[in-house]
N, C-alpha and C. Protein backbone atom coordinates (compact mmCIF):
# COMPACT_ATOMS: atom_id res chain seq x y z
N UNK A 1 -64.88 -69.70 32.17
CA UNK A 1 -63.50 -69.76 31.76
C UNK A 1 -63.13 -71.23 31.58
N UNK A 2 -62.21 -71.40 30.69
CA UNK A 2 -62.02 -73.29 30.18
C UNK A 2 -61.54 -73.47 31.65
N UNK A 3 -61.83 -74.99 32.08
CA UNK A 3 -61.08 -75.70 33.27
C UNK A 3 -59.78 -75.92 32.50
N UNK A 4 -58.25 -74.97 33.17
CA UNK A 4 -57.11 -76.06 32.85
C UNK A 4 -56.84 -77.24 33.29
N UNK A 5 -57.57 -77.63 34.05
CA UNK A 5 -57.47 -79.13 34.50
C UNK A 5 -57.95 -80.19 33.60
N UNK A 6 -58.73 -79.55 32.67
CA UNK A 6 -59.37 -80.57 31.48
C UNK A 6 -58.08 -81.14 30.93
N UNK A 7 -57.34 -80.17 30.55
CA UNK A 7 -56.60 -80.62 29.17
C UNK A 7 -55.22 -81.54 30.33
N UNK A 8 -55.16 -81.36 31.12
CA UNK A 8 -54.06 -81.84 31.78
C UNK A 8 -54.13 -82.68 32.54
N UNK A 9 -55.46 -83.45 32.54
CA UNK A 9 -55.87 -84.02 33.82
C UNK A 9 -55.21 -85.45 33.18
N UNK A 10 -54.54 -86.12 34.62
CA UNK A 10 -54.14 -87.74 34.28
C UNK A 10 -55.46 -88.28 33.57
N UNK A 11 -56.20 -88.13 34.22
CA UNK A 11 -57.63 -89.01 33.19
C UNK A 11 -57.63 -89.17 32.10
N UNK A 12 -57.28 -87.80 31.40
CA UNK A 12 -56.88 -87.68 30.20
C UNK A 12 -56.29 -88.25 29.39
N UNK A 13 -54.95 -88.10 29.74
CA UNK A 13 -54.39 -89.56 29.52
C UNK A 13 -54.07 -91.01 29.42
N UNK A 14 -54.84 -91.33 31.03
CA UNK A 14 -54.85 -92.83 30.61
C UNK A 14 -56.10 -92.77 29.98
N UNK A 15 -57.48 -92.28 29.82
CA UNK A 15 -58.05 -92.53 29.02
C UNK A 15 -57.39 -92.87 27.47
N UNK A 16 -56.49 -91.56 26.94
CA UNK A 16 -56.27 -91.81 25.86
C UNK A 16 -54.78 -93.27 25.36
N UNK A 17 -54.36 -93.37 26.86
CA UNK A 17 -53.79 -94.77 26.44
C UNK A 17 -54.35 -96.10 26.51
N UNK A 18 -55.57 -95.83 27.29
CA UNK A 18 -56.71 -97.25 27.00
C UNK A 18 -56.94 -97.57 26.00
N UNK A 19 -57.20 -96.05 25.18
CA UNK A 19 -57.75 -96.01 23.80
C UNK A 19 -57.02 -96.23 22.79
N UNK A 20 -55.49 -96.40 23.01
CA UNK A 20 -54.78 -96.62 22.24
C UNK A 20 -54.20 -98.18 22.38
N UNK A 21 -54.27 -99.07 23.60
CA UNK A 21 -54.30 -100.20 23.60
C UNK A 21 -55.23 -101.02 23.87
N UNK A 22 -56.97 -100.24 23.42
CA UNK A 22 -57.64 -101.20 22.84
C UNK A 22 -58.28 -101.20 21.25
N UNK A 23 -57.43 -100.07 20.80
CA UNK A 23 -57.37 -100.56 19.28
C UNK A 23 -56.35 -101.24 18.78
N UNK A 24 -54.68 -101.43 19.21
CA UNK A 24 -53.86 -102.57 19.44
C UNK A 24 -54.72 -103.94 19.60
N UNK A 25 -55.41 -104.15 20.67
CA UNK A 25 -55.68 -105.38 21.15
C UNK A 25 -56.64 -105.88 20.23
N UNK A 26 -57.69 -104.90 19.32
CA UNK A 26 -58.80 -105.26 18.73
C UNK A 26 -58.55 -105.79 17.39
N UNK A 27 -57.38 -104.86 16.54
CA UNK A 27 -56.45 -104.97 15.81
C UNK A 27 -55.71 -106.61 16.16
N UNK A 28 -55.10 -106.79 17.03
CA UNK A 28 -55.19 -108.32 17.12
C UNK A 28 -56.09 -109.52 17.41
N UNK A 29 -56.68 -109.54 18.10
CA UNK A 29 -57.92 -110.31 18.08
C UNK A 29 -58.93 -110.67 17.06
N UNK A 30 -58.96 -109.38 16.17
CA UNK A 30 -59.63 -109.70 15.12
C UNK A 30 -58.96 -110.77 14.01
N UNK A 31 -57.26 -110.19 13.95
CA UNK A 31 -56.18 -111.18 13.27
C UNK A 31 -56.55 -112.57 13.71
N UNK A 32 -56.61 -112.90 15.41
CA UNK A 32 -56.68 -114.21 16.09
C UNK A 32 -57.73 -115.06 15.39
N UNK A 33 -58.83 -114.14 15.51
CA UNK A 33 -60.08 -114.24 15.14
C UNK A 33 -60.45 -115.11 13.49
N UNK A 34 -59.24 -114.16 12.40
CA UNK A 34 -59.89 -114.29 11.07
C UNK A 34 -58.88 -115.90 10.99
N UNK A 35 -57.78 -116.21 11.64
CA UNK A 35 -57.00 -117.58 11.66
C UNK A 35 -57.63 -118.70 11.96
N UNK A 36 -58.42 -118.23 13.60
CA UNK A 36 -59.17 -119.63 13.51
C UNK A 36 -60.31 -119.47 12.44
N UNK A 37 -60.61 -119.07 12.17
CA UNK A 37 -62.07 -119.27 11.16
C UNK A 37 -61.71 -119.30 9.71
N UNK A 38 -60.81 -119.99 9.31
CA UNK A 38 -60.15 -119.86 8.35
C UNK A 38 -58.99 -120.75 8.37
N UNK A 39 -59.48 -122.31 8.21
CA UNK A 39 -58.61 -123.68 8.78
C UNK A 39 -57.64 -123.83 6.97
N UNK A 40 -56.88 -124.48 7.51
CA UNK A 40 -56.10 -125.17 6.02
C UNK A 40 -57.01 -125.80 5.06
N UNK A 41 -56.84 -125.63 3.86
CA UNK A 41 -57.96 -126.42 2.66
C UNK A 41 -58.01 -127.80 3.20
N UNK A 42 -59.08 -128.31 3.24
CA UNK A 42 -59.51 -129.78 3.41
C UNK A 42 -59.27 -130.14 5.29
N UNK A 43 -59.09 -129.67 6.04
CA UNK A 43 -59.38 -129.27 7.20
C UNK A 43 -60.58 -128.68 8.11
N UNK A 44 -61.35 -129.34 8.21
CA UNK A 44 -62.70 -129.40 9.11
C UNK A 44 -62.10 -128.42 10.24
N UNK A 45 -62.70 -127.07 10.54
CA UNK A 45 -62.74 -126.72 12.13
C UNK A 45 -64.07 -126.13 12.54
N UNK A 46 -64.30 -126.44 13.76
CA UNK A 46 -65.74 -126.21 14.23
C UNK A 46 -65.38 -124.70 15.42
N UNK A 47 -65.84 -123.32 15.00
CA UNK A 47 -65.52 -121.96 16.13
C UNK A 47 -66.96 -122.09 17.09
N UNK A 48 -66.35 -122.19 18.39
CA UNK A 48 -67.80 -122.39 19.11
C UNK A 48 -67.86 -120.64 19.75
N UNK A 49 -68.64 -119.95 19.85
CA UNK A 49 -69.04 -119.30 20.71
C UNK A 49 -67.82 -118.76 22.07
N UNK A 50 -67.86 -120.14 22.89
CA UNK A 50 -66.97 -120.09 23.97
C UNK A 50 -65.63 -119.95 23.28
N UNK A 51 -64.80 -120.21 22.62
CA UNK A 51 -63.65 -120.00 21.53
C UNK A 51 -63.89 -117.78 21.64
N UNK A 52 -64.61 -117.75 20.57
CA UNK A 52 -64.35 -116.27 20.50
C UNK A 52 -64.88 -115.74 21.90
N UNK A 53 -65.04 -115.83 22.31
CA UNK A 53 -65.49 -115.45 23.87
C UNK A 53 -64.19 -114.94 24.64
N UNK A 54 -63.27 -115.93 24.28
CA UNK A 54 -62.49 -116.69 25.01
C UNK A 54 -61.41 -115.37 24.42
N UNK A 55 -61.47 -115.36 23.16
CA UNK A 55 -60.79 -114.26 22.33
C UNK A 55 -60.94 -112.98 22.68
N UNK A 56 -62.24 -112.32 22.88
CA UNK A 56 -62.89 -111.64 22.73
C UNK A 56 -62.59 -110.93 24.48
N UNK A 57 -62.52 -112.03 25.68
CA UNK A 57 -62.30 -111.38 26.45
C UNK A 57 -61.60 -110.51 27.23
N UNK A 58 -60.34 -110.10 26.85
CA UNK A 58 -59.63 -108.88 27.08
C UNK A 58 -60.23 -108.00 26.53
N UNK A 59 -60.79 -107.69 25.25
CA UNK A 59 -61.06 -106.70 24.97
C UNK A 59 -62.02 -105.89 25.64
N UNK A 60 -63.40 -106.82 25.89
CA UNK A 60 -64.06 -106.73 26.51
C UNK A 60 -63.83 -106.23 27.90
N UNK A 61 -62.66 -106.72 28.61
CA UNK A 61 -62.05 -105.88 29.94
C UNK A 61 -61.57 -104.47 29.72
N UNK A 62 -60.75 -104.59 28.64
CA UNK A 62 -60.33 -102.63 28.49
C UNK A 62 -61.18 -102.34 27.77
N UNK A 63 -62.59 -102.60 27.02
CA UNK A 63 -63.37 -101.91 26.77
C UNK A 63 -64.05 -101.11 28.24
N UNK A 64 -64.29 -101.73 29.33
CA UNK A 64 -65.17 -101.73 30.46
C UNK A 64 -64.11 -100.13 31.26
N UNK A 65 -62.80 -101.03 31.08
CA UNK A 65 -61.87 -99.33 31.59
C UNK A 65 -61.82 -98.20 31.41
N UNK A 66 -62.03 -98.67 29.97
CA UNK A 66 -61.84 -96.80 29.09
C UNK A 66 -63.38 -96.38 28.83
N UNK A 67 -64.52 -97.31 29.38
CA UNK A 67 -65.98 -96.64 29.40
C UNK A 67 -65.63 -95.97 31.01
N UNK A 68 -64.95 -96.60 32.00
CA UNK A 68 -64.73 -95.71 33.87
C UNK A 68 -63.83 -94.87 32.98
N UNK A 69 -62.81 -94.78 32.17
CA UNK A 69 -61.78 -93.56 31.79
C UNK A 69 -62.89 -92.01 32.09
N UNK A 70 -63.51 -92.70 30.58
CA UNK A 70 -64.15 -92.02 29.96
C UNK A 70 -65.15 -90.94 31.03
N UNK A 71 -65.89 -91.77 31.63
CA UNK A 71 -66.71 -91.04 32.77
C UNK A 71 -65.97 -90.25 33.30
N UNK A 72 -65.28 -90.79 34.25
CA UNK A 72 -63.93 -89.93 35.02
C UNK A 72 -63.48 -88.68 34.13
N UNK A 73 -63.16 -88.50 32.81
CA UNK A 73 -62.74 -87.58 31.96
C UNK A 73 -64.13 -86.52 32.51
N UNK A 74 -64.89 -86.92 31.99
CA UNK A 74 -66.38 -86.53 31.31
C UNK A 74 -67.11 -85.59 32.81
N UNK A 75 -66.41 -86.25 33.73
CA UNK A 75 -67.15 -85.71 35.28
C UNK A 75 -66.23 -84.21 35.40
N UNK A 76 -65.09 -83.95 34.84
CA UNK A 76 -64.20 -82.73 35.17
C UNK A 76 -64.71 -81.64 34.60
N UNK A 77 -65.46 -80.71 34.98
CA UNK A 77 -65.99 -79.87 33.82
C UNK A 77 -65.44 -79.18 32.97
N UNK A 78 -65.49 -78.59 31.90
CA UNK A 78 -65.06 -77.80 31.05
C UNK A 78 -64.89 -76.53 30.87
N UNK A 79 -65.75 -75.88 32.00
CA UNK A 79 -65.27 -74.59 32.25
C UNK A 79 -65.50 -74.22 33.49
N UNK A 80 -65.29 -73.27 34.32
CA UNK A 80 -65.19 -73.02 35.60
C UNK A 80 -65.71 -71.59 36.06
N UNK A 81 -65.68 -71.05 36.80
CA UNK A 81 -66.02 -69.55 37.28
C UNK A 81 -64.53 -69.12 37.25
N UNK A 82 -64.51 -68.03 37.10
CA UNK A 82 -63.11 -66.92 37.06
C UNK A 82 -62.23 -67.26 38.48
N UNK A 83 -63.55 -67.23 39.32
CA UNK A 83 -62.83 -67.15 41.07
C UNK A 83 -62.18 -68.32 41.33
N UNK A 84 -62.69 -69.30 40.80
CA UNK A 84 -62.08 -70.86 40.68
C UNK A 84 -60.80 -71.37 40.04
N UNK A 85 -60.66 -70.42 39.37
CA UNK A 85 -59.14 -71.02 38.28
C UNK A 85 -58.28 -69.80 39.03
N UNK A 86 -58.62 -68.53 38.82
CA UNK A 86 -57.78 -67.60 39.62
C UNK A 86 -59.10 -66.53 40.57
N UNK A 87 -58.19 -66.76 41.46
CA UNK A 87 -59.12 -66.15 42.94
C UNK A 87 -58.52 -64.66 42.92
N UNK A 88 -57.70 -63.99 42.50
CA UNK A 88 -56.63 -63.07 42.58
C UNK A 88 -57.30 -61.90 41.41
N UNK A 89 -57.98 -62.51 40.31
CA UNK A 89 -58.61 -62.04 39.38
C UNK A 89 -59.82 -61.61 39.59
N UNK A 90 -60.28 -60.44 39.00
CA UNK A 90 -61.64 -60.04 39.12
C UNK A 90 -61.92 -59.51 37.99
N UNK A 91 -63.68 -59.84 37.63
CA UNK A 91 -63.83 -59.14 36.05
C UNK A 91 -64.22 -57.78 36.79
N UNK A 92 -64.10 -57.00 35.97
CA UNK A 92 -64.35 -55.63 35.86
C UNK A 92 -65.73 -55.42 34.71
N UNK A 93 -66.94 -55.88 35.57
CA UNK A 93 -67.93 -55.16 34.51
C UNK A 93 -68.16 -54.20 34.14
N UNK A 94 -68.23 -53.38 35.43
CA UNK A 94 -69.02 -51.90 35.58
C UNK A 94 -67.86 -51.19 34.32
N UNK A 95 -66.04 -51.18 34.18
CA UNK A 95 -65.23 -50.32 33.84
C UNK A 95 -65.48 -50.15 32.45
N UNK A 96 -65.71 -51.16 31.86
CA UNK A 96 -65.86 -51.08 30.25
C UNK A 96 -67.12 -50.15 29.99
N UNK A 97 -68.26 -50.40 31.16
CA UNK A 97 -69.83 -49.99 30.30
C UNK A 97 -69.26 -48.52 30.75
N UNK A 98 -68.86 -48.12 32.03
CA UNK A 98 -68.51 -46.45 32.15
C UNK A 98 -67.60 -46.05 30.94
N UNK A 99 -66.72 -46.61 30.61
CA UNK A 99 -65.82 -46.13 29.71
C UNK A 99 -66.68 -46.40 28.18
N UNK A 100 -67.79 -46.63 27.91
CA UNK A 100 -68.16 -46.54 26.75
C UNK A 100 -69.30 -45.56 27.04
N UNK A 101 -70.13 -45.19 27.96
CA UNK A 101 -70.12 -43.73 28.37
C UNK A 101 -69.23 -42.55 28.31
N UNK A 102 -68.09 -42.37 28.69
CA UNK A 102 -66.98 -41.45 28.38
C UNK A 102 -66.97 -41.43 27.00
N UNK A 103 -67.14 -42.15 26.24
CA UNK A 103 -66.97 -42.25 25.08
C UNK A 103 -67.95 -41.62 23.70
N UNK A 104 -69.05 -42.04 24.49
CA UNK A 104 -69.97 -41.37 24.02
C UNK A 104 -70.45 -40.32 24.21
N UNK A 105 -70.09 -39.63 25.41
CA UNK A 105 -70.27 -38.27 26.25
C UNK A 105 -69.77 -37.19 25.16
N UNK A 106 -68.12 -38.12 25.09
CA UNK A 106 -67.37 -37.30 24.16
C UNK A 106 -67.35 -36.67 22.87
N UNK A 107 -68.48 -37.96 22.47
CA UNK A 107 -68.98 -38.27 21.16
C UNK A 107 -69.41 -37.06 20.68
N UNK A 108 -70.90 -37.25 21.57
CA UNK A 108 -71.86 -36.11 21.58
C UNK A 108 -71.16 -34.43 22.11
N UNK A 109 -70.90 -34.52 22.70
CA UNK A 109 -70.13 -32.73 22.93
C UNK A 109 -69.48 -32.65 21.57
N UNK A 110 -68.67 -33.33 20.87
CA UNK A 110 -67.94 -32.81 19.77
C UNK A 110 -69.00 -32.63 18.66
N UNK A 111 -70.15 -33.42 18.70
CA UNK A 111 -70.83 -33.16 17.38
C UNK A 111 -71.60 -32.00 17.96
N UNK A 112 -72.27 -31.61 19.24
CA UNK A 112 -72.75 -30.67 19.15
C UNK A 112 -71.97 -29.51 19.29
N UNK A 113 -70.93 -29.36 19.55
CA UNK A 113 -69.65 -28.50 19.29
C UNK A 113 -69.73 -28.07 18.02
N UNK A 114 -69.65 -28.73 17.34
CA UNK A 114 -69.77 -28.33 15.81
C UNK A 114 -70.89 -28.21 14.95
N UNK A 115 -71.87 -28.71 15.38
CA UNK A 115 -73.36 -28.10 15.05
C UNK A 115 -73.32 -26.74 15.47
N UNK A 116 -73.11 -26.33 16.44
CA UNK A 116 -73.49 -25.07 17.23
C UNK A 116 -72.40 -23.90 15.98
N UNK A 117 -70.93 -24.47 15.88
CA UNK A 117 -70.34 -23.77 15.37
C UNK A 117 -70.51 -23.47 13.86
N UNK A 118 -70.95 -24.68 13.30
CA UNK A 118 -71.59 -24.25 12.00
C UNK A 118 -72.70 -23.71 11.66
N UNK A 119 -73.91 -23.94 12.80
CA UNK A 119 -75.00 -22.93 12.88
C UNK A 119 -74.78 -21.53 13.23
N UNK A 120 -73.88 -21.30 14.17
CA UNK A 120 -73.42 -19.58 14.42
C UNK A 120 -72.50 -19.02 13.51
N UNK A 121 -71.28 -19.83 12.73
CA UNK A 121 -70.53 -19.46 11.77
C UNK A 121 -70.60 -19.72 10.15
N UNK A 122 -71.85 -20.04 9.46
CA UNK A 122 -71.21 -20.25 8.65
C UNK A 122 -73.30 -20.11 8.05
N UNK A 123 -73.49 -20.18 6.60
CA UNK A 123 -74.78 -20.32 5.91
C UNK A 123 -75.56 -21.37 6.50
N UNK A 124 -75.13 -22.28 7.05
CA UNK A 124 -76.34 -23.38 7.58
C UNK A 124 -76.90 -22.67 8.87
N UNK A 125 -78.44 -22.43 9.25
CA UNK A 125 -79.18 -22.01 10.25
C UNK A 125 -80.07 -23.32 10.49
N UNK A 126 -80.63 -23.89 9.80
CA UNK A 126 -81.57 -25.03 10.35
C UNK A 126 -81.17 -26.06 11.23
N UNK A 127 -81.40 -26.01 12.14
CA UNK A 127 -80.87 -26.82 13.58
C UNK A 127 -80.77 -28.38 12.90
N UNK A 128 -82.25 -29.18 12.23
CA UNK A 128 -82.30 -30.25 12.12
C UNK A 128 -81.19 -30.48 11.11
N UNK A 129 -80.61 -29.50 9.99
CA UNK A 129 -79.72 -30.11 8.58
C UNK A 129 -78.53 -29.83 9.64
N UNK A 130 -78.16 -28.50 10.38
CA UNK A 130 -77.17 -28.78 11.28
C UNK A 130 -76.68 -30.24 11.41
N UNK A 131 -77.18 -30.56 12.27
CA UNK A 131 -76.84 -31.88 12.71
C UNK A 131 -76.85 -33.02 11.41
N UNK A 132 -77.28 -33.21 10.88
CA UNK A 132 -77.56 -34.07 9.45
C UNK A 132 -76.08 -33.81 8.88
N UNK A 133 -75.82 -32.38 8.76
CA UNK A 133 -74.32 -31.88 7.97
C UNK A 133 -73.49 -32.63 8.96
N UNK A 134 -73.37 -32.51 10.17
CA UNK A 134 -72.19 -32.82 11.17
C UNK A 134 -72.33 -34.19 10.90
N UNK A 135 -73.12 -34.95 10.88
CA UNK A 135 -72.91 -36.45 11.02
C UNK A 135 -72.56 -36.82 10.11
N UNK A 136 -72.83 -36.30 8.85
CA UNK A 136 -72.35 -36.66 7.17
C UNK A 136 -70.88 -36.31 7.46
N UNK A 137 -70.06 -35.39 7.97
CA UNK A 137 -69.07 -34.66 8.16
C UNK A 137 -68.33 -35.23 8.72
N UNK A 138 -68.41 -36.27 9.92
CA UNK A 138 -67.43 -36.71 10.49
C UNK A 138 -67.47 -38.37 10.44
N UNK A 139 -68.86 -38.71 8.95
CA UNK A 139 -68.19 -40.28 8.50
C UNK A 139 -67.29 -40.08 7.24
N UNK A 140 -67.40 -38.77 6.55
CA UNK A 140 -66.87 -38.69 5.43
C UNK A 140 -65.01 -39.03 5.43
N UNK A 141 -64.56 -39.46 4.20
CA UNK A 141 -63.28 -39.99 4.23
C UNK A 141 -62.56 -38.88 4.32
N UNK A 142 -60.73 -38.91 4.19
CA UNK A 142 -60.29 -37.61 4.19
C UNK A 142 -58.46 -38.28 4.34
N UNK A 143 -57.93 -37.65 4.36
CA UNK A 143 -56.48 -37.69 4.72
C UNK A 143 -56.38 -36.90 5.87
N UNK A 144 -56.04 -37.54 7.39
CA UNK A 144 -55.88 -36.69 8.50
C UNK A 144 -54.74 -37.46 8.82
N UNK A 145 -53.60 -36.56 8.61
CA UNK A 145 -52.18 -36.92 9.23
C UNK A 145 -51.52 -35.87 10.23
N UNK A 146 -51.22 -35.80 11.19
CA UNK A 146 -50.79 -34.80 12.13
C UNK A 146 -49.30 -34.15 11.74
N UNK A 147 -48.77 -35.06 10.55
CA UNK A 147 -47.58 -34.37 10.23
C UNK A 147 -47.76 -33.32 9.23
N UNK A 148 -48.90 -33.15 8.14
CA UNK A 148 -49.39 -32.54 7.21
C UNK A 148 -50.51 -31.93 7.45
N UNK A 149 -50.88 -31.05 6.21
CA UNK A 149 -52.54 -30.54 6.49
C UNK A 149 -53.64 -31.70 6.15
N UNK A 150 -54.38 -32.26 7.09
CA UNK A 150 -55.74 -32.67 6.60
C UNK A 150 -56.42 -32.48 5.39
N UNK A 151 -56.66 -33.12 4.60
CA UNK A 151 -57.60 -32.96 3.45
C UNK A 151 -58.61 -33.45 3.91
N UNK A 152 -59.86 -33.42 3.29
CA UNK A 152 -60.97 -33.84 3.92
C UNK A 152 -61.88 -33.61 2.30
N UNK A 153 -62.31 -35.26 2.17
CA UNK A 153 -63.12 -35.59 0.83
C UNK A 153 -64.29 -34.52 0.85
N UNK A 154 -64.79 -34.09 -0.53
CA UNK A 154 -65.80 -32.96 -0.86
C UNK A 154 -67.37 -33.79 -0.35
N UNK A 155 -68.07 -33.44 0.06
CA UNK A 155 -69.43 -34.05 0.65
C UNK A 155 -69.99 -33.38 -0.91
N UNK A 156 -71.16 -34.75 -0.81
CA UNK A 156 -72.13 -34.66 -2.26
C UNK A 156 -72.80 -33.57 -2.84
N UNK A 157 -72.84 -32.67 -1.92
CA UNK A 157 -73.61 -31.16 -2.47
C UNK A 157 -72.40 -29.97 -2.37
N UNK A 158 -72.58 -29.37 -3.96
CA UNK A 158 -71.98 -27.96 -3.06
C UNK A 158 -72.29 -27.05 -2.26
N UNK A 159 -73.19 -27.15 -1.61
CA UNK A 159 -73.33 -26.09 -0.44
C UNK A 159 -72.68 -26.91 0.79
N UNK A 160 -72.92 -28.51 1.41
CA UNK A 160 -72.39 -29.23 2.22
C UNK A 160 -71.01 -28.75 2.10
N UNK A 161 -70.10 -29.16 0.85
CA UNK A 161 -68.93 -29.04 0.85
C UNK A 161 -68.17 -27.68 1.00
N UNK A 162 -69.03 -26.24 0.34
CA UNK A 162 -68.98 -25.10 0.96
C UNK A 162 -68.63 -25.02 2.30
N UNK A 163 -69.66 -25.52 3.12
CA UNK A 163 -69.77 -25.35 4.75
C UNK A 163 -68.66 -25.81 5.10
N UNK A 164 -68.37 -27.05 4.73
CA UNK A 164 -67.12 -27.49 5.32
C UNK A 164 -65.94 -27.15 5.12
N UNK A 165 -65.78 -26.38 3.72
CA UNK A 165 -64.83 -26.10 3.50
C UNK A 165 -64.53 -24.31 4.91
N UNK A 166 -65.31 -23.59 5.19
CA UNK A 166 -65.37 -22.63 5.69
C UNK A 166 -65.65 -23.24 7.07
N UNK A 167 -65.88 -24.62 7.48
CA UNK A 167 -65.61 -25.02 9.34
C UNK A 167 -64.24 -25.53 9.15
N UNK A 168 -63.48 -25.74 8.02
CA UNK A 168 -62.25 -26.12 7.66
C UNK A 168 -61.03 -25.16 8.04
N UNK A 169 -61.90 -23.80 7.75
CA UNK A 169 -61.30 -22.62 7.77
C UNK A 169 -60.90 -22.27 9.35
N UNK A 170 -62.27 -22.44 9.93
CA UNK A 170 -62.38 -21.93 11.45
C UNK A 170 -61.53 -22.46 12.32
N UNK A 171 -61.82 -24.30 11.84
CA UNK A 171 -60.71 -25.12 12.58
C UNK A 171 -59.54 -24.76 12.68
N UNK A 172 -58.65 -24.62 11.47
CA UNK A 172 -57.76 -24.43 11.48
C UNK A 172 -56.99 -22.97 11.75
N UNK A 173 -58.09 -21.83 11.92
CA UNK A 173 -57.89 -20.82 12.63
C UNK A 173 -57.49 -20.88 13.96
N UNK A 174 -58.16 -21.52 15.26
CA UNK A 174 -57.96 -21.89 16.16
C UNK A 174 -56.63 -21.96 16.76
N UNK A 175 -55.81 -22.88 16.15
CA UNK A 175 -54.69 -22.78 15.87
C UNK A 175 -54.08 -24.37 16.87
N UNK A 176 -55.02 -25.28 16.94
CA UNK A 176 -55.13 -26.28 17.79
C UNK A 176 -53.48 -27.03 18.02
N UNK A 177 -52.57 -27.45 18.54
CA UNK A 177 -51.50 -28.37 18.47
C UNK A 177 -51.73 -29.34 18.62
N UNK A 178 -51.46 -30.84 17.88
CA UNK A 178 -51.66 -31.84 18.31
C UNK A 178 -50.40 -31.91 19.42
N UNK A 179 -51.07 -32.70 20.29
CA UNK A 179 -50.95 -33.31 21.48
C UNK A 179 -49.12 -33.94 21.00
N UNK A 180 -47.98 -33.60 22.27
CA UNK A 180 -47.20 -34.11 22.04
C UNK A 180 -45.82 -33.66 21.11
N UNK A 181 -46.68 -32.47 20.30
CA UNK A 181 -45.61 -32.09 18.97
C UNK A 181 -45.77 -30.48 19.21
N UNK A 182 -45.15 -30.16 18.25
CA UNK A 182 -45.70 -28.44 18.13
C UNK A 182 -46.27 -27.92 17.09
N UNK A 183 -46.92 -29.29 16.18
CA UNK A 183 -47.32 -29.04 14.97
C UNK A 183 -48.82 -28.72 15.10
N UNK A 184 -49.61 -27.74 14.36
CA UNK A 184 -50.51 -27.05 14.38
C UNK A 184 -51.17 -27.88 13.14
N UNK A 185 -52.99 -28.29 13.98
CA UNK A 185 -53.65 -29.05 12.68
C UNK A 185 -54.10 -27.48 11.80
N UNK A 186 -54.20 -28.35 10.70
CA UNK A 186 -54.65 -27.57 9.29
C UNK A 186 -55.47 -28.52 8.39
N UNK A 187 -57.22 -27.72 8.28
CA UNK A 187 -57.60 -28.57 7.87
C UNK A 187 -58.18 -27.76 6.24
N UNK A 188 -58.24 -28.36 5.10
CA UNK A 188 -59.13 -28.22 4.32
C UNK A 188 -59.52 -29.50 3.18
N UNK A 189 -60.37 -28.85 2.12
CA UNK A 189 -61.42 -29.61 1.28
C UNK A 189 -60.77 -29.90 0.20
N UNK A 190 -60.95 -31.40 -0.22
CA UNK A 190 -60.02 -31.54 -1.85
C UNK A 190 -60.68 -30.67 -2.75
N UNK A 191 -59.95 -30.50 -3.48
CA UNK A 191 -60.66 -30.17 -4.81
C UNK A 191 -60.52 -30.94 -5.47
N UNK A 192 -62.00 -31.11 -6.60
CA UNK A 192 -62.16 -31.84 -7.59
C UNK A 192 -61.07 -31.90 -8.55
N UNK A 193 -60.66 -32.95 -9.22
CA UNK A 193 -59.61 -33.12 -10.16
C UNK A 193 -58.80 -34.00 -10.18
């Protein structure tokens, strides 16, 4: 988890005001710098070494600060364990992977729900296209609104779309309510056109 102490830490800051008054200072010095070395026409000047040194040495001091800033920044880590920023918090691994079990539990009972029911109700008998039909069946597109009847797009064969049109039938025999209302799903097959 990010350390909030990164972004807030004093270090932070005076680091970034070192850094901002030693490009001020460098910004001048260099000015200091380009004056003496750069005498009036016909004016002899000799820049020794000890001269820019001499210039040169403040910078050289808040350079040395904002390299300790910098460390000091650099030592706070960047992210932390969960228990460390909040102790009060706990991840929950196990809840998500069970609940994507439930999920899939659910998955599977409904498709074999409807394998079973289109193998006992309707022209499809082959267990393996069974299942092949159901899975084609419940990526296929459709209009499913709980305020209206379901349409449900024609699958590529007419015998597929047959079947479905007659588990369309069954469904909506049932006489299912969505959840909440008293409206009864109704499902069937577009027709072409």
């Amino acid at each position: 988890m990010p350390n909030p102490a990164k972004d807030k830490a004093k270090r932070k800051r005076k680091r970034d005001l070192l850094a901002a008054q030693l490009n001020s200072l460098v910004a001048t010095v260099e000015s200091q710098e380009l004056a003496l070395s750069t005498p009036d026409p016909g004016e002899p000047r000799l820049v020794t070494n000890a001269m820019l040194n001499e210039l040169n040495a403040p910078v050289i001091k808040l350079e040395k600060h904002l390299a300790k800033a910098n460390q000091a920044y650099q030592a706070i880590p960047a992210r932390l364990p969960l228990g460390e920023v909040n102790p009060e918090q706990v991840v929950l691994d196990t809840e998500p992977k069970q609940l994507l079990h439930v999920f899939r539990m659910a998955a599977y009972n409904v498709s074999m729900m409807l394998a079973t029911e289109v193998r006992v109700n309707t022209g499809l008998k082959a267990k393996n296209y069974t299942h092949q039909f159901v899975r084609q069946a419940l990526i296929q597109s459709g209009d499913l609104d709980p305020r209206q009847e379901g349409f449900l797009d024609q699958l590529p064969t007419g015998r597929a779309t047959r079947v479905l049109g007659e588990l369309c039938e069954r469904l909506t025999a049932t006489g299912t309510v969505y959840p909440g209302t008293d409206r009864v799903l109704r499902y069937r097959v577009k027709t072409r056109g």
